[in-house]
N, C-alpha and C. Protein backbone atom coordinates (compact mmCIF):
# COMPACT_ATOMS: atom_id res chain seq x y z
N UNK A 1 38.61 134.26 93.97
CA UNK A 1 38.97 133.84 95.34
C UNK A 1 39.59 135.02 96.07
N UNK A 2 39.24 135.32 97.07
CA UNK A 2 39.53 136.84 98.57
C UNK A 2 40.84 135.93 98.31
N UNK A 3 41.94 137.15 98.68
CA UNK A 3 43.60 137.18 99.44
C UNK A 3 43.53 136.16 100.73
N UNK A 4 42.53 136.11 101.40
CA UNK A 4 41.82 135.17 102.79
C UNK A 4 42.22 133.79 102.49
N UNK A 5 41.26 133.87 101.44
CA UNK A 5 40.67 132.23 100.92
C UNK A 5 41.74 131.55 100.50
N UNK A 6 42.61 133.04 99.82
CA UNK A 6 44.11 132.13 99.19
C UNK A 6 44.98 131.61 100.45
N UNK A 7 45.15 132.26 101.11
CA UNK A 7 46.33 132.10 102.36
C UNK A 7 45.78 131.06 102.82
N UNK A 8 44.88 131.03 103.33
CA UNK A 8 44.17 129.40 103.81
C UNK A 8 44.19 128.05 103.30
N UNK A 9 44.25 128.47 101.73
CA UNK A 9 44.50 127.43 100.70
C UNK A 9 46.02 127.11 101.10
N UNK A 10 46.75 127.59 100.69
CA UNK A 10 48.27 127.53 100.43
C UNK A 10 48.70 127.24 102.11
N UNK A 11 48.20 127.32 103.47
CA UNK A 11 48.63 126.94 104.65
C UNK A 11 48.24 125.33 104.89
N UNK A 12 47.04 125.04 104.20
CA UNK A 12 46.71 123.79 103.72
C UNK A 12 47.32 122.98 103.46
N UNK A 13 48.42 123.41 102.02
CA UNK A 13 48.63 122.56 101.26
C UNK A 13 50.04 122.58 101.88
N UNK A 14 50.90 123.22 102.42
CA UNK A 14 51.90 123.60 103.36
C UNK A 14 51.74 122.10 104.44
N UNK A 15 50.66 122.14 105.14
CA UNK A 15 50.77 121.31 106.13
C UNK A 15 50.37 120.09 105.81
N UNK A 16 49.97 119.65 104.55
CA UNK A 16 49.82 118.02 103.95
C UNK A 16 51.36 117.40 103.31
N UNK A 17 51.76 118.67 102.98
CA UNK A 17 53.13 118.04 102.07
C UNK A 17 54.67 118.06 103.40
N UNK A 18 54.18 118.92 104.25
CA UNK A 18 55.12 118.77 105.37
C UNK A 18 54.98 117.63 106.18
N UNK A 19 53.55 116.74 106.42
CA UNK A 19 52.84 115.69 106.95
C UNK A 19 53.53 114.57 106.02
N UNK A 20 53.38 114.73 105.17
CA UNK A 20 53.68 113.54 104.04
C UNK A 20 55.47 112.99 104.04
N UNK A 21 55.89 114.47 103.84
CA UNK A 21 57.66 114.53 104.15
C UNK A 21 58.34 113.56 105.55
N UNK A 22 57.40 113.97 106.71
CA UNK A 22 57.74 113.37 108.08
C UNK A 22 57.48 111.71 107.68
N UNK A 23 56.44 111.70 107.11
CA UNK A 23 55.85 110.14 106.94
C UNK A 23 56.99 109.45 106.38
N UNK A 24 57.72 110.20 105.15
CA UNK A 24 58.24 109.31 104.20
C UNK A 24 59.29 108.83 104.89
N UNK A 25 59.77 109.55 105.69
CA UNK A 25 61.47 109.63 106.72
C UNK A 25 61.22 108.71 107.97
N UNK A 26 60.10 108.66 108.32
CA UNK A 26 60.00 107.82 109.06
C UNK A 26 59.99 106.05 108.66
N UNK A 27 59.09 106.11 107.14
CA UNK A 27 59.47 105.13 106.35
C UNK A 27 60.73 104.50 106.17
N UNK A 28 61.52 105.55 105.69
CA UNK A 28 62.85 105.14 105.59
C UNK A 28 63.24 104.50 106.56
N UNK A 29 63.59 105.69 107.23
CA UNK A 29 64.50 104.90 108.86
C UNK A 29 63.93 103.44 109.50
N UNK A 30 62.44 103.21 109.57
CA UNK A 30 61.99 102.25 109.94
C UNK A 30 62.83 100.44 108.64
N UNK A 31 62.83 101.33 107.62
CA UNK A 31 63.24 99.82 106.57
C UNK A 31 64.67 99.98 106.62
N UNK A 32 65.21 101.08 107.26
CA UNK A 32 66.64 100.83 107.11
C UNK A 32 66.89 99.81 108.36
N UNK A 33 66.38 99.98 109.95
CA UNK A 33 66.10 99.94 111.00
C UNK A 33 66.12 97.91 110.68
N UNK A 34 65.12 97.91 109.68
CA UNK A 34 64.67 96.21 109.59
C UNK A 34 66.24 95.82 108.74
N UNK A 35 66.69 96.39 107.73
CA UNK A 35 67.64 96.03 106.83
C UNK A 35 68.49 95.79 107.49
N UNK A 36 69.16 96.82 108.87
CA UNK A 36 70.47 96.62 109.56
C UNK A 36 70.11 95.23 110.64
N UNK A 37 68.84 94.80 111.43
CA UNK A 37 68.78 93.64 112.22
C UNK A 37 68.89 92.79 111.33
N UNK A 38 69.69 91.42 111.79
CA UNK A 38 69.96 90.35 111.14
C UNK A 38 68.53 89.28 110.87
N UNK A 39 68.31 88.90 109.64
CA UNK A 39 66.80 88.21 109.35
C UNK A 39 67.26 86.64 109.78
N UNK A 40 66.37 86.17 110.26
CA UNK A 40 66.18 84.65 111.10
C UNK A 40 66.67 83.78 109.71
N UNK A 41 67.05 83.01 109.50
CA UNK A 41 67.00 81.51 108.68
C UNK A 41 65.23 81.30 108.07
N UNK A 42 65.17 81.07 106.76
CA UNK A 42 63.52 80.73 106.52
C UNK A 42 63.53 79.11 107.26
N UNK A 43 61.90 79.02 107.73
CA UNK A 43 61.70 78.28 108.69
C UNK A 43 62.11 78.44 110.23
N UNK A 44 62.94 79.37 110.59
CA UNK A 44 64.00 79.01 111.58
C UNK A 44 63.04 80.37 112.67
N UNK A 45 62.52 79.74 113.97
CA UNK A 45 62.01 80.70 115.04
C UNK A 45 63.03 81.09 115.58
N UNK A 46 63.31 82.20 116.13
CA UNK A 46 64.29 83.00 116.98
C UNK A 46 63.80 83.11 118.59
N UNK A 47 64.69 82.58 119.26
CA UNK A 47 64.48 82.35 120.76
C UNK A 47 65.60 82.70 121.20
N UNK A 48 65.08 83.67 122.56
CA UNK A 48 66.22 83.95 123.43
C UNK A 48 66.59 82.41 124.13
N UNK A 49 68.75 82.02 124.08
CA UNK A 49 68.58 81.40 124.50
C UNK A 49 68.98 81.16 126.04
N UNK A 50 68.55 80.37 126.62
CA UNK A 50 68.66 80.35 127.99
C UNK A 50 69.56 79.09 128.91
N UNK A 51 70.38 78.90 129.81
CA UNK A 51 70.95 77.98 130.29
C UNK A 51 70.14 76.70 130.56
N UNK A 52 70.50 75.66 130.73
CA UNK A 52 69.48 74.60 131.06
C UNK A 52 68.99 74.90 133.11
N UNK A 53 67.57 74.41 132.67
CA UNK A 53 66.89 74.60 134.37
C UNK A 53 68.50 73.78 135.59
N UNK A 54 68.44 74.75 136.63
CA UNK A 54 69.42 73.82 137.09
C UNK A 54 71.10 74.24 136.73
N UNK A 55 71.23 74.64 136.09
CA UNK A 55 72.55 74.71 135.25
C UNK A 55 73.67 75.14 136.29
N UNK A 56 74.76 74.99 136.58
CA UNK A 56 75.35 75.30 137.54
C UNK A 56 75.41 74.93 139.24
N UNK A 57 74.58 74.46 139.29
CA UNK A 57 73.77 74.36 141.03
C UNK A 57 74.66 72.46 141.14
N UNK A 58 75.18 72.62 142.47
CA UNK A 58 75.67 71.71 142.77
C UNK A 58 74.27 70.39 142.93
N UNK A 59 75.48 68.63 142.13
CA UNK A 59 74.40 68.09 141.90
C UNK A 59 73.71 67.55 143.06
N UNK A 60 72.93 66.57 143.36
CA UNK A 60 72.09 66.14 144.29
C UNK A 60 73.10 64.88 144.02
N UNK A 61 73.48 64.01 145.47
CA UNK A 61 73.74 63.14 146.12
C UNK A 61 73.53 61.75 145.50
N UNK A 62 72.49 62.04 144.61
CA UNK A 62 72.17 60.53 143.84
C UNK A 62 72.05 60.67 142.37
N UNK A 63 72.62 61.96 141.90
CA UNK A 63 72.92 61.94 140.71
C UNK A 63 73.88 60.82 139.87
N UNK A 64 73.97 60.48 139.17
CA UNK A 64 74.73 59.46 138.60
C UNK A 64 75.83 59.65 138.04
N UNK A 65 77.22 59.07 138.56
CA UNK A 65 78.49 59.33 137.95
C UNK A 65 78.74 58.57 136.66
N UNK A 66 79.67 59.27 136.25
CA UNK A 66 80.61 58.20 135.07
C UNK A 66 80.95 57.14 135.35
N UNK A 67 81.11 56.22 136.26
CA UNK A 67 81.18 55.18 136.68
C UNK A 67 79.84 54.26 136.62
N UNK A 68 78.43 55.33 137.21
CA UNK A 68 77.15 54.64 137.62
C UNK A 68 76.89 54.39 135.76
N UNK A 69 76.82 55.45 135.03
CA UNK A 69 76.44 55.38 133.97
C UNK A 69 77.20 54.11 133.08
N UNK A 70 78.32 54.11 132.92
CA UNK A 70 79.32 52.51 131.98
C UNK A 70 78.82 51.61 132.97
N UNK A 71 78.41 51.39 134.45
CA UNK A 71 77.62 50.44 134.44
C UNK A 71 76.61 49.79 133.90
N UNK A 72 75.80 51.03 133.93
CA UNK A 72 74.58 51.04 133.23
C UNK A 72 74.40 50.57 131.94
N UNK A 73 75.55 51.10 131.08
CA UNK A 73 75.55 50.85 130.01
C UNK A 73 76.44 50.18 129.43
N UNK A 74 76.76 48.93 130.35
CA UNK A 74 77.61 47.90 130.18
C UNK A 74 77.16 46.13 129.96
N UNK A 75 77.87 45.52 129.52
CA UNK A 75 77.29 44.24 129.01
C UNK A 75 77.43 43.55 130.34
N UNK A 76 76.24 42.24 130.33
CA UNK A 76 76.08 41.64 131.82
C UNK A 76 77.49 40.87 132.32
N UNK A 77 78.22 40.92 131.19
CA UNK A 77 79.49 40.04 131.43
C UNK A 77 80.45 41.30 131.94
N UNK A 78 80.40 42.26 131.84
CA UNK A 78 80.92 43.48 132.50
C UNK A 78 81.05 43.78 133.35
N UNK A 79 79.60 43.52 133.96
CA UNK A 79 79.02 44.00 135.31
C UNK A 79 79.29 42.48 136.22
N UNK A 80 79.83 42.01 135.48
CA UNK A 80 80.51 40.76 137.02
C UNK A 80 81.54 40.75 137.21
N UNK A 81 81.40 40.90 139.10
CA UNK A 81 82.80 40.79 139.35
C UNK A 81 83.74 39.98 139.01
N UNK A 82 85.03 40.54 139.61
CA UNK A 82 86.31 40.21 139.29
C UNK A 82 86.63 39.29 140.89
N UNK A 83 87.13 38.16 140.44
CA UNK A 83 87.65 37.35 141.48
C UNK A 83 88.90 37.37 141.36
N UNK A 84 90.03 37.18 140.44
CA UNK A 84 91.02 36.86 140.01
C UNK A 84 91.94 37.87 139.81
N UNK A 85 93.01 37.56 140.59
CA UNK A 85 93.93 38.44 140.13
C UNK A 85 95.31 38.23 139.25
N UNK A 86 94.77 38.81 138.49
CA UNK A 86 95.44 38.85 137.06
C UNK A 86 96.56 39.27 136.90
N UNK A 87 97.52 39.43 137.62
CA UNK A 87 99.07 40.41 137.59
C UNK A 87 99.96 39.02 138.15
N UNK A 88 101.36 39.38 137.87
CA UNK A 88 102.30 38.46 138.70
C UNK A 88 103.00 37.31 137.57
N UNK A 89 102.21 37.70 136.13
CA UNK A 89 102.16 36.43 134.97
C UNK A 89 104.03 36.57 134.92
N UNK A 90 104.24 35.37 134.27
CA UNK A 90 105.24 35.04 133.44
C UNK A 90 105.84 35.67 131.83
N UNK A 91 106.31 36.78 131.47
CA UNK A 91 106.31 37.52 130.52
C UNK A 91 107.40 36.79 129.83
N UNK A 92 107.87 35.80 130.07
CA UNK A 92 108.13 34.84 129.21
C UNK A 92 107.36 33.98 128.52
N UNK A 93 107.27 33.06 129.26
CA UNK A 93 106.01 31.88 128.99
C UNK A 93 104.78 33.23 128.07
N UNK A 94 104.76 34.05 128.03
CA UNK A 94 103.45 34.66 127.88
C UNK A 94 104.00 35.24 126.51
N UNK A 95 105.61 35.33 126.07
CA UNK A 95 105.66 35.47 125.10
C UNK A 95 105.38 34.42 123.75
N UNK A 96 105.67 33.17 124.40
CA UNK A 96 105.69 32.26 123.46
C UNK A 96 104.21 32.08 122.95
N UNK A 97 103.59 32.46 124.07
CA UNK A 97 101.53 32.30 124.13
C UNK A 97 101.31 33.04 123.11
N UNK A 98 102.36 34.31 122.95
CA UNK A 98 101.79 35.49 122.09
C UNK A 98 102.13 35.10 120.48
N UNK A 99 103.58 34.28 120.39
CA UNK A 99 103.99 33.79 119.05
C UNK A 99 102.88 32.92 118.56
N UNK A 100 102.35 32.04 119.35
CA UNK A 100 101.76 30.82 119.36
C UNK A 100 99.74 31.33 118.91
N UNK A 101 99.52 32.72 119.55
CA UNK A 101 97.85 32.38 119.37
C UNK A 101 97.74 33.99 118.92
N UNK A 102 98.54 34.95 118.72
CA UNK A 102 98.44 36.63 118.76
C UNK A 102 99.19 37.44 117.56
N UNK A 103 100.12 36.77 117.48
CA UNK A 103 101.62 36.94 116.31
C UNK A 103 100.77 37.40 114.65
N UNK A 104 100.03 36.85 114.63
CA UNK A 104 99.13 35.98 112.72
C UNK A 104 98.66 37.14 112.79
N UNK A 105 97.96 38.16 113.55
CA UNK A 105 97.31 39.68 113.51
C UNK A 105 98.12 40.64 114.01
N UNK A 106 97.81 40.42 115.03
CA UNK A 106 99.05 41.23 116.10
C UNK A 106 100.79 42.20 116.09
N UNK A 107 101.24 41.14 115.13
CA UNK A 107 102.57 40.74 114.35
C UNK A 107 103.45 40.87 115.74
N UNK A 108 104.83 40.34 115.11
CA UNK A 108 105.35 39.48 116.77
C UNK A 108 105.78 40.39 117.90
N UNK A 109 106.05 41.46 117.05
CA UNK A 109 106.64 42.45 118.02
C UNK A 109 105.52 43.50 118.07
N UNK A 110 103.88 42.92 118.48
CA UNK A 110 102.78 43.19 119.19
C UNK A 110 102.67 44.75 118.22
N UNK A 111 102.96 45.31 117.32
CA UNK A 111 102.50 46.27 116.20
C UNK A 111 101.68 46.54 115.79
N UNK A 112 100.97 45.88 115.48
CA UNK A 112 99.40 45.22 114.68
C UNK A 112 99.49 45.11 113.51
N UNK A 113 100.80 44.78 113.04
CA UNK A 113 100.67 44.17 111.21
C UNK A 113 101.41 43.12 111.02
N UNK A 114 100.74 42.07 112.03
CA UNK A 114 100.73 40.95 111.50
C UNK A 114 100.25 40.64 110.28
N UNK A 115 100.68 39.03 109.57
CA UNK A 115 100.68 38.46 108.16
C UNK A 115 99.04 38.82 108.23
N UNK A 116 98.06 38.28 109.10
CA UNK A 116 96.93 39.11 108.67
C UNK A 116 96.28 40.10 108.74
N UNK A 117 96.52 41.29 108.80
CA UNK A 117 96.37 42.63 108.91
C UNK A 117 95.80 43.01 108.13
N UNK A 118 96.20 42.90 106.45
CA UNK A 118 95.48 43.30 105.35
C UNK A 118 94.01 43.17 105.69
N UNK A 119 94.20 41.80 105.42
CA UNK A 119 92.89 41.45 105.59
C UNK A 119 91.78 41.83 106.42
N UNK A 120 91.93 42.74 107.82
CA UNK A 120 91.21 42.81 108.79
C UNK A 120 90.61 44.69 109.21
N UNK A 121 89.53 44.93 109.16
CA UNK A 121 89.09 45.63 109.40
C UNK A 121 88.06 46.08 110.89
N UNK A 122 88.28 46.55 111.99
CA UNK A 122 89.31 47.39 111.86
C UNK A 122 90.36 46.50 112.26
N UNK A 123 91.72 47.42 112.23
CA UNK A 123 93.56 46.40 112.32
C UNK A 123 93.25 46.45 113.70
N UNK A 124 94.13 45.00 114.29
CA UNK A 124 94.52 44.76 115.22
C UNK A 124 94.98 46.05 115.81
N UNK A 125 94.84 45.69 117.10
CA UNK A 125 95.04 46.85 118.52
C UNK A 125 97.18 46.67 118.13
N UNK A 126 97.72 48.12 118.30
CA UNK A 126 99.11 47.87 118.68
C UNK A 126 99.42 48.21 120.03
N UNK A 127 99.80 47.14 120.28
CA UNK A 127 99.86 47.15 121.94
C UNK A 127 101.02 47.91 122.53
N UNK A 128 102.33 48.23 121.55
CA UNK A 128 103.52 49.33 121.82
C UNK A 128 102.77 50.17 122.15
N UNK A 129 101.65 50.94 121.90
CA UNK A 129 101.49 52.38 122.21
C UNK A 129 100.65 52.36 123.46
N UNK A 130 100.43 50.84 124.36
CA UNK A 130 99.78 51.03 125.35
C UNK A 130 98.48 51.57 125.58
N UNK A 131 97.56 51.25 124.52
CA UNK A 131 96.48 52.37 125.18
C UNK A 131 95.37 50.79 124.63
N UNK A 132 94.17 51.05 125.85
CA UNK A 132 93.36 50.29 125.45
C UNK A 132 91.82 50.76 125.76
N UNK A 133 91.00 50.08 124.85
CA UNK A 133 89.71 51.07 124.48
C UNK A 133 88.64 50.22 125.21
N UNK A 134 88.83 49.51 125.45
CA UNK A 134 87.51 48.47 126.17
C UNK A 134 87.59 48.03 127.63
N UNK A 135 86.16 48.79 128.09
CA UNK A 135 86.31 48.69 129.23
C UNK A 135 85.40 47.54 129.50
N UNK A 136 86.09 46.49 130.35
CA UNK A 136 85.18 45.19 130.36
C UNK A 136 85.20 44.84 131.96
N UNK A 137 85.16 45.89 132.61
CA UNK A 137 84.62 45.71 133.68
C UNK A 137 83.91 46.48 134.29
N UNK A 138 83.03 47.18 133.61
CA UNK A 138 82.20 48.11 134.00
C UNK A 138 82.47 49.19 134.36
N UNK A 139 83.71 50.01 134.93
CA UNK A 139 84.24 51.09 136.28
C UNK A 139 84.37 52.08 135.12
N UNK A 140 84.71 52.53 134.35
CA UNK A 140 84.72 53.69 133.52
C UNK A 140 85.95 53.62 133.32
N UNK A 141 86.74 52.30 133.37
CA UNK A 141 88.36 52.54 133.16
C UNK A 141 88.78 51.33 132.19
N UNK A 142 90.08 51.28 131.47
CA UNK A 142 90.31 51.17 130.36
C UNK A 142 91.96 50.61 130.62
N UNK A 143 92.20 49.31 130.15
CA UNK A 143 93.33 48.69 129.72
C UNK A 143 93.63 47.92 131.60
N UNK A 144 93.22 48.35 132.60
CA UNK A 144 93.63 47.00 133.53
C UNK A 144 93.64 45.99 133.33
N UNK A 145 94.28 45.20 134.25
CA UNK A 145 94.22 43.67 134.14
C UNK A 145 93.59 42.57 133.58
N UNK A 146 92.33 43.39 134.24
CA UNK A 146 91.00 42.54 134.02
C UNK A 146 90.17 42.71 132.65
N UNK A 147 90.42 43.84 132.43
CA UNK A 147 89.88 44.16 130.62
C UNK A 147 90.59 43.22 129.86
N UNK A 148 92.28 43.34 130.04
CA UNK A 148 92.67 42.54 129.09
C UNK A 148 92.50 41.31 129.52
N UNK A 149 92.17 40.58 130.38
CA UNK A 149 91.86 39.12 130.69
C UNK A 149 90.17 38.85 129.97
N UNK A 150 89.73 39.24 130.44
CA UNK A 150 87.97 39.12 129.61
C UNK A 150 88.54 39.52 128.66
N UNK A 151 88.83 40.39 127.77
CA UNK A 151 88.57 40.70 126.17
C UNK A 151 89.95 38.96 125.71
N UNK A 152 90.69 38.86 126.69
CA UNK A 152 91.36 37.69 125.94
C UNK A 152 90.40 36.22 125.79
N UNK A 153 89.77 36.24 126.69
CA UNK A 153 89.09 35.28 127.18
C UNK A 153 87.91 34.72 126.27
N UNK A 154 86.92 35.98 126.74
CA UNK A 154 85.12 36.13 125.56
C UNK A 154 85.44 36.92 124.39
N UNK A 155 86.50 37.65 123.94
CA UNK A 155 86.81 38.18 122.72
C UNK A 155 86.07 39.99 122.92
N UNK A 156 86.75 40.66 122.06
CA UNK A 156 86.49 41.84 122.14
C UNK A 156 84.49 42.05 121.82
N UNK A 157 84.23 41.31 120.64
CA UNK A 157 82.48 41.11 120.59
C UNK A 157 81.75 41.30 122.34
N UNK A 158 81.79 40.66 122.99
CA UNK A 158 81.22 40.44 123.89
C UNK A 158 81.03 41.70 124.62
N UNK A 159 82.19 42.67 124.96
CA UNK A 159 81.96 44.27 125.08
C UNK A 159 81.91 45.21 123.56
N UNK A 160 81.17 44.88 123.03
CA UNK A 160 80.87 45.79 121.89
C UNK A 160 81.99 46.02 120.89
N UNK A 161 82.96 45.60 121.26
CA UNK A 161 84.21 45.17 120.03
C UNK A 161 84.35 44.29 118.90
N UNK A 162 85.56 44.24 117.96
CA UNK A 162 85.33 43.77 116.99
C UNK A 162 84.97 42.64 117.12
N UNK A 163 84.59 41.89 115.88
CA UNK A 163 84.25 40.58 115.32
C UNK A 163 85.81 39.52 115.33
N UNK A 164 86.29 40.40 114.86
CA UNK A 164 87.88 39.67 114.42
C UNK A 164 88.29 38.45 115.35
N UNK A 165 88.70 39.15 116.33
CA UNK A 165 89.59 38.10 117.37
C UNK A 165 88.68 36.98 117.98
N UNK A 166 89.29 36.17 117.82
CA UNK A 166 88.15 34.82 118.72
C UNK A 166 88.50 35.01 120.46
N UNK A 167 87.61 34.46 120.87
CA UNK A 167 87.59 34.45 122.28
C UNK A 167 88.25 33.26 122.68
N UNK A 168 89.43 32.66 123.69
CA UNK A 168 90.65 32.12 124.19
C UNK A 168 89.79 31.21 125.31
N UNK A 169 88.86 31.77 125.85
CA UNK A 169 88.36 30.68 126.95
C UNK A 169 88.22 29.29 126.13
N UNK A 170 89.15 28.46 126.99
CA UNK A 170 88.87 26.83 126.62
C UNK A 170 90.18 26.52 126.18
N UNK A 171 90.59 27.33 125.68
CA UNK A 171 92.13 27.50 124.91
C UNK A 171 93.27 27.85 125.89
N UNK A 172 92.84 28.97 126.37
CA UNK A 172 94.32 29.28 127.45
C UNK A 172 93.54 29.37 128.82
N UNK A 173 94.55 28.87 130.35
CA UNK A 173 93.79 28.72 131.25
C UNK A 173 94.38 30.03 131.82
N UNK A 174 93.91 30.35 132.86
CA UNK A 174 94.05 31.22 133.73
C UNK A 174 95.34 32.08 134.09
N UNK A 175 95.89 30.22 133.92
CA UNK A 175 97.44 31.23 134.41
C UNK A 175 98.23 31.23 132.94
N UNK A 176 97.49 31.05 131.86
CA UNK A 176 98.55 31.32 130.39
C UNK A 176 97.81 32.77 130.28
N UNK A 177 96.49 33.27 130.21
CA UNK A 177 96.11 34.50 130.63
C UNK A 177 97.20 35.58 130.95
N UNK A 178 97.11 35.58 132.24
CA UNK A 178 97.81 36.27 133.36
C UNK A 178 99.42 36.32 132.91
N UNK A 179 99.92 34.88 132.06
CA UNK A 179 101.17 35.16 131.46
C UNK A 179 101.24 36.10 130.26
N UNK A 180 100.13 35.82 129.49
CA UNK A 180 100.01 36.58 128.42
C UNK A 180 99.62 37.98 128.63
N UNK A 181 99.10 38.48 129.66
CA UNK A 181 99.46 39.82 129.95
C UNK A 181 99.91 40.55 130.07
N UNK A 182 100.80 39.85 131.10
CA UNK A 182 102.65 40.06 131.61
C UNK A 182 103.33 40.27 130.55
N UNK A 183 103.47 39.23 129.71
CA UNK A 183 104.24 39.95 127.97
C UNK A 183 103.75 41.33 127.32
N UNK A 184 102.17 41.68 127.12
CA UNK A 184 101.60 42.20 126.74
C UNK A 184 102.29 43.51 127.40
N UNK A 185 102.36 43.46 128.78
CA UNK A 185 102.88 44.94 129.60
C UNK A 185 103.90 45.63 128.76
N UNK A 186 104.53 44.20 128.78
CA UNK A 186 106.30 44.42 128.67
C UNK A 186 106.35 45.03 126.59
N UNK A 187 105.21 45.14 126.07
CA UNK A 187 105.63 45.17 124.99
C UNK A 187 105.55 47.48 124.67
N UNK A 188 104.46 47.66 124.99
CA UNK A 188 104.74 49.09 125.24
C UNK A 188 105.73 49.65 126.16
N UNK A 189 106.25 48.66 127.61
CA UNK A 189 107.43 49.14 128.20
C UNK A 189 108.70 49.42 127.17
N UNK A 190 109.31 48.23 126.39
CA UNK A 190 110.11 47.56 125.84
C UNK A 190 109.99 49.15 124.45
N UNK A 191 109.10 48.90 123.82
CA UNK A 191 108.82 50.69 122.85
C UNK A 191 109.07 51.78 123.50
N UNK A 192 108.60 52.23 124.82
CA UNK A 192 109.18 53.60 125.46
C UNK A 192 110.94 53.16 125.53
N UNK A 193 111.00 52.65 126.26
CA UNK A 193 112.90 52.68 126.56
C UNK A 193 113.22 52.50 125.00
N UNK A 194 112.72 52.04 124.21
CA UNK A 194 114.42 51.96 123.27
C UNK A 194 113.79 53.74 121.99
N UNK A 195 112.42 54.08 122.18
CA UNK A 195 112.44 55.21 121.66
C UNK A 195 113.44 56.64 122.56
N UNK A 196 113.00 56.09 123.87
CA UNK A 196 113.60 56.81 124.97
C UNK A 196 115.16 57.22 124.68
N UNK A 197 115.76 55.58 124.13
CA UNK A 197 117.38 55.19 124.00
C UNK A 197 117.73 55.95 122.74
N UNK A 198 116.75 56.05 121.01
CA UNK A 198 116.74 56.68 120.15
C UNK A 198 117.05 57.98 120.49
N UNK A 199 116.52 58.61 121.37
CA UNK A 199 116.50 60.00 121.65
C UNK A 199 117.96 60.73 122.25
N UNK A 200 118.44 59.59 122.88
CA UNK A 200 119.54 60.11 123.31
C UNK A 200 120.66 59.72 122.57
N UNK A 201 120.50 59.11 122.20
CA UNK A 201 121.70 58.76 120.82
C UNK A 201 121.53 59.49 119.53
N UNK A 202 120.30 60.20 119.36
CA UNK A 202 120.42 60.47 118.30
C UNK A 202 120.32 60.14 117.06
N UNK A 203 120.20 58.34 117.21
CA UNK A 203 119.67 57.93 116.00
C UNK A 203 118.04 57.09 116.25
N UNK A 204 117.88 57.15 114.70
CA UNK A 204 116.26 56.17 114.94
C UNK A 204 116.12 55.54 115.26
N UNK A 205 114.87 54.86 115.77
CA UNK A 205 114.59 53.73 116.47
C UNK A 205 114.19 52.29 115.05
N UNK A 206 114.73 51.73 115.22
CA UNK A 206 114.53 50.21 114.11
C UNK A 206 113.43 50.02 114.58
């Protein structure tokens, strides 16, 4: 082989193994490149995600409130009006109503561990802490007058509440109702003031 033939050879083999070198580095970096992006969940497509169509933009005029909607999705006994006004009761008379038909679950000083409590799943509502969950008049609101008059009345069942309590229509009229409410007020009033009274005295509340 001519000095020619050699140099030609060896510039050859120069520029396959320098070709090959670039390749391999590019290899690399490319699987390091995949190793450092985070891999999807198996099964799981990757989508940019995007706000909902609309998102932000003030609503249209006949969109439906929280109010339109618990209509909507309220029992037909819900969605009828209210004639009666339910305030003004006797929180006396309405206590004895409470010894007399509420006391047996309830327990007397309106707690919810009455003698049958064990037994009842879920426990009676405690009415000291004032708060009430059933809205039985459709409006998106919770513990007025009128909730507690219907749930005393058709029983908590009738708005999607428990089984437990029987329903009072036939049993108490209108105005033992409206008395039995009036007690009912007075029983979370009667818990704030004397926790209120605890606080400033310094000792516990019995």
């Amino acid at each position: 082989m001519s000095l020619r033939s050699a140099l030609v050879c060896s510039c050859a083999c120069l520029a396959l193994l320098c070709g090959a070198s670039a390749c391999s580095d590019s290899q690399r970096a490319g699987d390091a490149e995949v190793a450092a992006s985070p891999s999807p969940s198996p099964g799981v497509e990757r989508h940019d995600v995007l706000p909902p169509e609309g998102a932000g933009l003030p609503q249209p005029p006949d969109h439906p409130t929280a109010q339109d909607i618990a209509r909507a999705s309220a029992s037909d006994l819900a969605r009828e009006p209210n004639n009666v006004d339910w305030s003004g009761g006797d929180a006396a008379h309405g206590g004895t109503l409470f010894a007399q038909n509420c006391a047996l679950c309830h327990g007397g000083g309106g707690r919810g561990d009455g003698l049958a409590t064990p037994a009842l799943n879920p426990k009676p509502l405690d009415f000291t802490q004032g708060r009430f969950y059933i809205d039985a008049s459709a409006n998106n609101q919770t513990g007025e007058d009128v909730d507690l008059a219907r749930v005393i009345l058709h029983g908590p069942r009738a708005f999607g509440g428990t089984l437990a309590m029987p329903a009072f229509e036939g049993v108490l009229s209108e105005s033992d109702v409206r008395d039995l409410i009036a007690h009912i007020r007075t029983l979370a009033h009667d818990h704030v003031a004397a926790s209120r009274g605890a606080q400033d005295t310094g000792k516990p509340r019995s």
